[in-house]
Structure formats: C-alpha cells, structure tokens
Protein backbone atom coordinates (compact mmCIF):
# COMPACT_ATOMS: atom_id res chain seq x y z
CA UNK A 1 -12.25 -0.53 -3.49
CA UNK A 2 -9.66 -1.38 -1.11
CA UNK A 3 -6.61 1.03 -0.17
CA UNK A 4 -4.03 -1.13 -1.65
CA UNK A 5 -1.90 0.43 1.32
CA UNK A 6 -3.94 -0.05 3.92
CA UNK A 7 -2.85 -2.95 7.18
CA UNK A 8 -3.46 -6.06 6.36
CA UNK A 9 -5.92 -7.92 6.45
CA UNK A 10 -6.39 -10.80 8.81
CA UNK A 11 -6.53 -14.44 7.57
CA UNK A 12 -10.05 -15.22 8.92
CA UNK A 13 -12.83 -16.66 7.85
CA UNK A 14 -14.91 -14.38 5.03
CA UNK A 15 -11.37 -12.43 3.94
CA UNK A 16 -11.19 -12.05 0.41
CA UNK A 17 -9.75 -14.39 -1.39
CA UNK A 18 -6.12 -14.05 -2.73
CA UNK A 19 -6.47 -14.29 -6.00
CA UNK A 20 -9.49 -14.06 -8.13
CA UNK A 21 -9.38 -13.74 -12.36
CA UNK A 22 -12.60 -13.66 -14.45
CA UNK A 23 -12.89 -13.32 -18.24
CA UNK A 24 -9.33 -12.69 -18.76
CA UNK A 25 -7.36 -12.18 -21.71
CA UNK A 26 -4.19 -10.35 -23.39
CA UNK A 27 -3.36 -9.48 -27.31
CA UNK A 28 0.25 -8.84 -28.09
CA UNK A 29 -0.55 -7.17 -30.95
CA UNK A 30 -3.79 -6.05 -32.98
CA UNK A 31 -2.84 -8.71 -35.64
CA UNK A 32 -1.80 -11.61 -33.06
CA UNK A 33 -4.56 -13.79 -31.93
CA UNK A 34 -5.44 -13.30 -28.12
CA UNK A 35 -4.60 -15.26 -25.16
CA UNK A 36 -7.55 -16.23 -23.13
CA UNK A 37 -6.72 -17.63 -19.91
CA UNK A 38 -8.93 -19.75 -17.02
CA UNK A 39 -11.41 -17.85 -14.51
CA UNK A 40 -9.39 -18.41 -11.21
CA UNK A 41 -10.51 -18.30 -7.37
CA UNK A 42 -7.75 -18.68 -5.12
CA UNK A 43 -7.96 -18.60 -1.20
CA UNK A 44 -5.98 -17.05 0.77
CA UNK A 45 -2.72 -19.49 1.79
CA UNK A 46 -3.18 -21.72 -0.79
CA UNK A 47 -1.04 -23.09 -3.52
CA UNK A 48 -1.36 -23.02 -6.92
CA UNK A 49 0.50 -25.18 -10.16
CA UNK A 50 0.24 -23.52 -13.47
CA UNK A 51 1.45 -25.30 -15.96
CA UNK A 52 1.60 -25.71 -20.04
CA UNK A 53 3.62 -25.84 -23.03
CA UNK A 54 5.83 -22.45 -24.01
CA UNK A 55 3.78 -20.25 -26.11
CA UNK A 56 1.07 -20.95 -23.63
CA UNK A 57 1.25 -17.76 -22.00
CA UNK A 58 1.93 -18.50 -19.00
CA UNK A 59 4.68 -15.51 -18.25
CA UNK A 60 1.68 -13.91 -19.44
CA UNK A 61 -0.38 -14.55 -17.40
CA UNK A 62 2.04 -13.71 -14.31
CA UNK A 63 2.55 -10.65 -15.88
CA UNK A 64 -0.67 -9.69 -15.66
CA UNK A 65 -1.38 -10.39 -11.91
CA UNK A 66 1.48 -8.74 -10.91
CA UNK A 67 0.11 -5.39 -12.74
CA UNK A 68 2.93 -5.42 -15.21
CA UNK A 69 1.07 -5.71 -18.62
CA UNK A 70 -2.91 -4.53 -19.20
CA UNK A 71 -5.44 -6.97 -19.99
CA UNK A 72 -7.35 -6.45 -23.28
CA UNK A 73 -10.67 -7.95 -21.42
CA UNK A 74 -11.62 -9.42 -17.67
CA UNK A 75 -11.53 -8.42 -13.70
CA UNK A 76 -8.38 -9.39 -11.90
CA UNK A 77 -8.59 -8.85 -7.98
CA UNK A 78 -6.03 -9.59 -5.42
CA UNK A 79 -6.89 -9.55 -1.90
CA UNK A 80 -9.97 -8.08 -2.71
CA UNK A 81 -8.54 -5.51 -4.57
CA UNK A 82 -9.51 -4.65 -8.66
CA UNK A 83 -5.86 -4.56 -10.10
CA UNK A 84 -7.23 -2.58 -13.09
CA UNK A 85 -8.61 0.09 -11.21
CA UNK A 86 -5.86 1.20 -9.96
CA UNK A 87 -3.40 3.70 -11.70
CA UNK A 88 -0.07 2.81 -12.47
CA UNK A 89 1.80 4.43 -9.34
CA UNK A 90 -1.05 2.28 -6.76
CA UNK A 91 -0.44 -0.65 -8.92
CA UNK A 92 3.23 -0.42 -8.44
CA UNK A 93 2.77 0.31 -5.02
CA UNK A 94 0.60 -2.70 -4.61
CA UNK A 95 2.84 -5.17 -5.86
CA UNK A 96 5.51 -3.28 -3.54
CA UNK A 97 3.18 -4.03 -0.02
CA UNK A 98 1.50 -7.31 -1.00
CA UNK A 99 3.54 -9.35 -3.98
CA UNK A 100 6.38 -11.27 -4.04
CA UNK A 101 7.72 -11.95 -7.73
CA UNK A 102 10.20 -14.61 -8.67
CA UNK A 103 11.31 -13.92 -12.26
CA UNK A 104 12.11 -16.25 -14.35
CA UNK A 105 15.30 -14.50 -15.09
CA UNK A 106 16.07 -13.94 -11.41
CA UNK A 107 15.81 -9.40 -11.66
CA UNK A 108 18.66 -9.37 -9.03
CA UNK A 109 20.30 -6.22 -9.14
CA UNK A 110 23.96 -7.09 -9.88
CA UNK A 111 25.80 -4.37 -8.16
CA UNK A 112 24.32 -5.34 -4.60
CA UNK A 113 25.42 -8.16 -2.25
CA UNK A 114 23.13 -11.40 -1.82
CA UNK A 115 21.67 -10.26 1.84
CA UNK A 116 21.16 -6.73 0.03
CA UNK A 117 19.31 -8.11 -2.87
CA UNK A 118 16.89 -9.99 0.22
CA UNK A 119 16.29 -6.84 2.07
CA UNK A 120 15.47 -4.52 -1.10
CA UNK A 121 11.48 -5.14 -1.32
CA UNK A 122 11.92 -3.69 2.90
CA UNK A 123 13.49 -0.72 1.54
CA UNK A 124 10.79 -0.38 -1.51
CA UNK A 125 7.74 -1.38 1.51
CA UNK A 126 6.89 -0.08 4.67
CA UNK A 127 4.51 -2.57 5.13
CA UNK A 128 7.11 -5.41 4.28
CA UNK A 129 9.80 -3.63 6.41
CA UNK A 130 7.58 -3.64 9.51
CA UNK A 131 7.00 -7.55 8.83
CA UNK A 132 10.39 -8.32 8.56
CA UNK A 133 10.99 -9.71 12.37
CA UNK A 134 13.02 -8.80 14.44
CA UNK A 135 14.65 -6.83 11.60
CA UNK A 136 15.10 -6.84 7.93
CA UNK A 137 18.96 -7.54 8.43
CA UNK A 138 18.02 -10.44 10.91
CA UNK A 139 15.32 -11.58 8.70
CA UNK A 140 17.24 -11.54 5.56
CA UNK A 141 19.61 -13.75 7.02
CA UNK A 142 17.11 -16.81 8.41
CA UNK A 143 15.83 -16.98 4.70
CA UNK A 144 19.59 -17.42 3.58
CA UNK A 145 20.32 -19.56 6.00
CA UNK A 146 17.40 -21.78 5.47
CA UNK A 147 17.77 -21.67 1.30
CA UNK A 148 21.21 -23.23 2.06
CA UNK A 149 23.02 -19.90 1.10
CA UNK A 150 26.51 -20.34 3.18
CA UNK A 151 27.30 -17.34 5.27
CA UNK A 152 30.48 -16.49 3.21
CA UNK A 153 28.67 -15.73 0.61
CA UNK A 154 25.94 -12.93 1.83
CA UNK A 155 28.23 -9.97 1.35
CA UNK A 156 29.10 -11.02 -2.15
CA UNK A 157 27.65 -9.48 -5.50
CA UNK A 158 24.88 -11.67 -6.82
CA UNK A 159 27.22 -11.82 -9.83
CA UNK A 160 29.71 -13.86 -7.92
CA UNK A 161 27.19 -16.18 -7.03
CA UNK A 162 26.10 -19.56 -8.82
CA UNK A 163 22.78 -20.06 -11.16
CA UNK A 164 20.83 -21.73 -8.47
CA UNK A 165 22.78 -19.91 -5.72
CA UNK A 166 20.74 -16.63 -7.62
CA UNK A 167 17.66 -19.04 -7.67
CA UNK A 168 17.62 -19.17 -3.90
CA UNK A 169 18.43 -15.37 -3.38
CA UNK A 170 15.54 -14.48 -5.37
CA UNK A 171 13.24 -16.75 -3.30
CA UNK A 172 14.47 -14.97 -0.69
CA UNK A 173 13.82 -11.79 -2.07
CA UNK A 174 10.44 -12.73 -2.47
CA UNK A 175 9.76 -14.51 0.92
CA UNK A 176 10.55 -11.20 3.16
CA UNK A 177 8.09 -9.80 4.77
CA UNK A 178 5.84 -12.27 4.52
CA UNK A 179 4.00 -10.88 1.25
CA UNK A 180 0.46 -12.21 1.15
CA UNK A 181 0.87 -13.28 -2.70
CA UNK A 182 4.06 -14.60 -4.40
CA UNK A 183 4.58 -15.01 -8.50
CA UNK A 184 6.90 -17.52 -9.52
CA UNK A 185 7.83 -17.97 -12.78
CA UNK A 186 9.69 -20.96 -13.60
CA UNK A 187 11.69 -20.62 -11.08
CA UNK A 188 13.19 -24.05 -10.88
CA UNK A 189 14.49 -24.25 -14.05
CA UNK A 190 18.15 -23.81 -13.44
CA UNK A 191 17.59 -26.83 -10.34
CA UNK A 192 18.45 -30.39 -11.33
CA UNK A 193 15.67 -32.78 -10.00
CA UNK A 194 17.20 -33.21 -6.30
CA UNK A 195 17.44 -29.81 -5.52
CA UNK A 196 14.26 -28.40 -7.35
CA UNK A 197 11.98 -30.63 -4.91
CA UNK A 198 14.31 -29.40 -2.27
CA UNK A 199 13.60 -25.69 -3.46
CA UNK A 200 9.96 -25.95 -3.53
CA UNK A 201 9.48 -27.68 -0.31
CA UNK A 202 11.42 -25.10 1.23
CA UNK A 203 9.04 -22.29 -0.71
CA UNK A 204 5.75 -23.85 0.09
CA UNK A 205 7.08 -24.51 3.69
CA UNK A 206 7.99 -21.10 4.56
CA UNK A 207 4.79 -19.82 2.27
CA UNK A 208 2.59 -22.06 5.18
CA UNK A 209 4.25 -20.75 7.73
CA UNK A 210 3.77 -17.00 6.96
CA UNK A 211 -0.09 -18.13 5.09
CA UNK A 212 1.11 -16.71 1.80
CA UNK A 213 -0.81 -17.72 -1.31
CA UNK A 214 1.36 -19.28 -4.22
CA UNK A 215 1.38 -19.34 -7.90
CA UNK A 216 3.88 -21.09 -9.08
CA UNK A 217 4.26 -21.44 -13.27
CA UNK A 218 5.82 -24.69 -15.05
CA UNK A 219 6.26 -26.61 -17.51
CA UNK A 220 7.01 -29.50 -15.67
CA UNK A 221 4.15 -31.35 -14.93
CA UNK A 222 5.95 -33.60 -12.23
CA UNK A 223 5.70 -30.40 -9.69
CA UNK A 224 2.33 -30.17 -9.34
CA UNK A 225 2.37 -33.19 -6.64
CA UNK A 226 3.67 -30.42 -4.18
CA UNK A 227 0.78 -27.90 -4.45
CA UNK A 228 -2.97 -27.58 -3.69
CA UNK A 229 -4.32 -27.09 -7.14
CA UNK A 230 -3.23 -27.19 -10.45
CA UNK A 231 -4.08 -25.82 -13.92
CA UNK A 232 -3.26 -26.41 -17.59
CA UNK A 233 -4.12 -23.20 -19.86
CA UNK A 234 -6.82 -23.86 -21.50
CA UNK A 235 -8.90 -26.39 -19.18
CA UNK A 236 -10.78 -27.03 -15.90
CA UNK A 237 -9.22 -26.27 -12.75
CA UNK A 238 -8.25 -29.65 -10.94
C-alpha cells in the first residue's frame, strides 16, 4: 500500500491511475435497498461527468471517494492507494494531501475572510502548502483573481459574499495546491447558464494546467460537453 503521505507521484507513463472503483456499493440503512454504483477507471488528469436524477446517489457516491462514508461492498483506490484500508486519521489525512472537495453546500467556514477560506487546505497540508507557489498568500490570490473575485472583497467574511461569489471561493479552496483529485458536487447549481460554462471552463482550465483529475457530479446533462467522459448511474461508461 502506498503512504498516503508520501511526495507525489510523477505524472508519467505507468502511474496509477487517479481514480479506480470496483464492485461498489452503499446501504443507508439495513432496511433501505442498496446503491450499487459503476466500476470506474480514471487516469490521471482526466475529467469526469457524473450525472443522474436526485435519489441517484450521486452525493453518494462522492462521499465515498472522498473517505467520508464506508462502503457496504467494493475496492476504491485513489492514486494507487486502497481508501478502505486505511484508518480513519490516514483517510482524513489523505483527503487533506491529495483531494480537493467542492460541496455542494459550499463548507466555507463563515467566520474567515474569502482569501482565508482559499488558503485553509495549506494550513490543514504540508504537501499542499509546499505546492502553493510562490506562497499560499500569493497563490490564494491568482485563483481569486482568475474566478473573477474583485480584490475588495478578499478580506471579507464569506458571509458577506454572494451565492456564486461563495461558489467561486470554494473552487478556489479546492484548486490550491494543485491537489491531484478534486470532488465536485453540484457545484454549479447556484450559476445561471452564462456563468456556469464560465465556471467550469475556468475549473477544467486550471485542473489542465496543474494535471488534476476531475469528478464533477450533475444533474444537468448539458455539462457533460466540457469533460472527457461521462456517466449516468446505472449504465456503461461513455
């Protein structure tokens, strides 16, 4: 098994892929039926559209590859890494190094100011600090800058700050330090049409740039134009 802490990887040829999921599948409950989800192979700076009805699982699902729920059956590895295998403190620690999550609900922490809600995951990650160039501060602030967050606006509490201002802020969040992996989960919802293209151009654009993988969960089908791959629940990988 891999040190979950270890340096990084390069992104050569015959590195393990960034997301692979086999035989996967969650019960709420004892009496609720269980949620079976699609095997998954996903290399390393790729993109990924997840998509289906609510009810679907798909939070779920998210959920699970970030190490956040337990699977009832299946192997989930990231980087070459068996999630399950690890305890709870080395998943944690994990997601901390090598995961960037965008919640659906945003998880900003409301008493902090927009450019330190961006630079938290450097504080929580070594690893992420010491990617962070020059400097977290510095790099905090390009990822603003490009998500259209206006410079007035950094030292403010999140809480001052508009729905899709909080969108962008949590994009950041998950963009620093160039995690190999990010989650997103729905996180265009609060976007009308205009500027949820321009969001996820901007995501996938900075994602190429730094070779992070992307998952990205919808229900709107119309996004999946942007990525590499795409899945329903339930069926085939495209």
């Amino acid at each position: 098994m891999n040190n979950p802490s270890e340096p990084r990887a390069n992104s050569s040829q015959g590195a393990p892929a960034a997301l692979e999921v086999e035989s996967l599948s969650f019960r709420w409950g004892s009496d609720q039926p269980a949620l079976v989800f699609p095997d998954v192979s996903l290399p390393r700076g790729e993109h990924l559209f997840l998509h289906g009805p609510s009810g679907t699982g798909k939070s779920t699902f998210l959920s699970l590859l970030a190490g956040m729920l337990p699977p009832a059956t299946g192997t989930i590895r990231l980087l070459g890494t068996g999630i399950r295998q690890l305890s709870a403190c080395k998943r944690d620690r994990f997601r901390a190094d090598h995961i960037g999550v965008i919640f659906q609900q945003f998880n900003l922490v409301p008493y902090l100011t927009a450019e330190a809600n961006v630079i938290l995951p450097c504080r929580l990650s070594s690893i992420r600090k010491a990617a962070a160039e020059p400097t977290p501060v510095l790099a905090a602030r390009r990822l603003l800058t490009a998500l259209a967050i206006p410079e007035s606006q950094w030292q403010r509490k999140v809480t001052q700050l508009s729905i899709g201002q909080q969108q962008r802020i949590a994009a950041a969040r998950a963009l620093i330090g160039a995690p190999e992996i990010i989650l997103a989960d729905e996180p265009t919802s609060a976007l009308d049409s205009d500027n949820r293209d321009r969001f996820i151009d901007l995501l996938l654009t900075m994602a190429e740039e730094r070779h992070t993988s992307v998952l990205f969960v919808s229900h709107d089908r119309a996004l999946a134009r942007h990525f590499h791959h795409q899945i329903a629940l339930g069926q085939v990988p495209a």
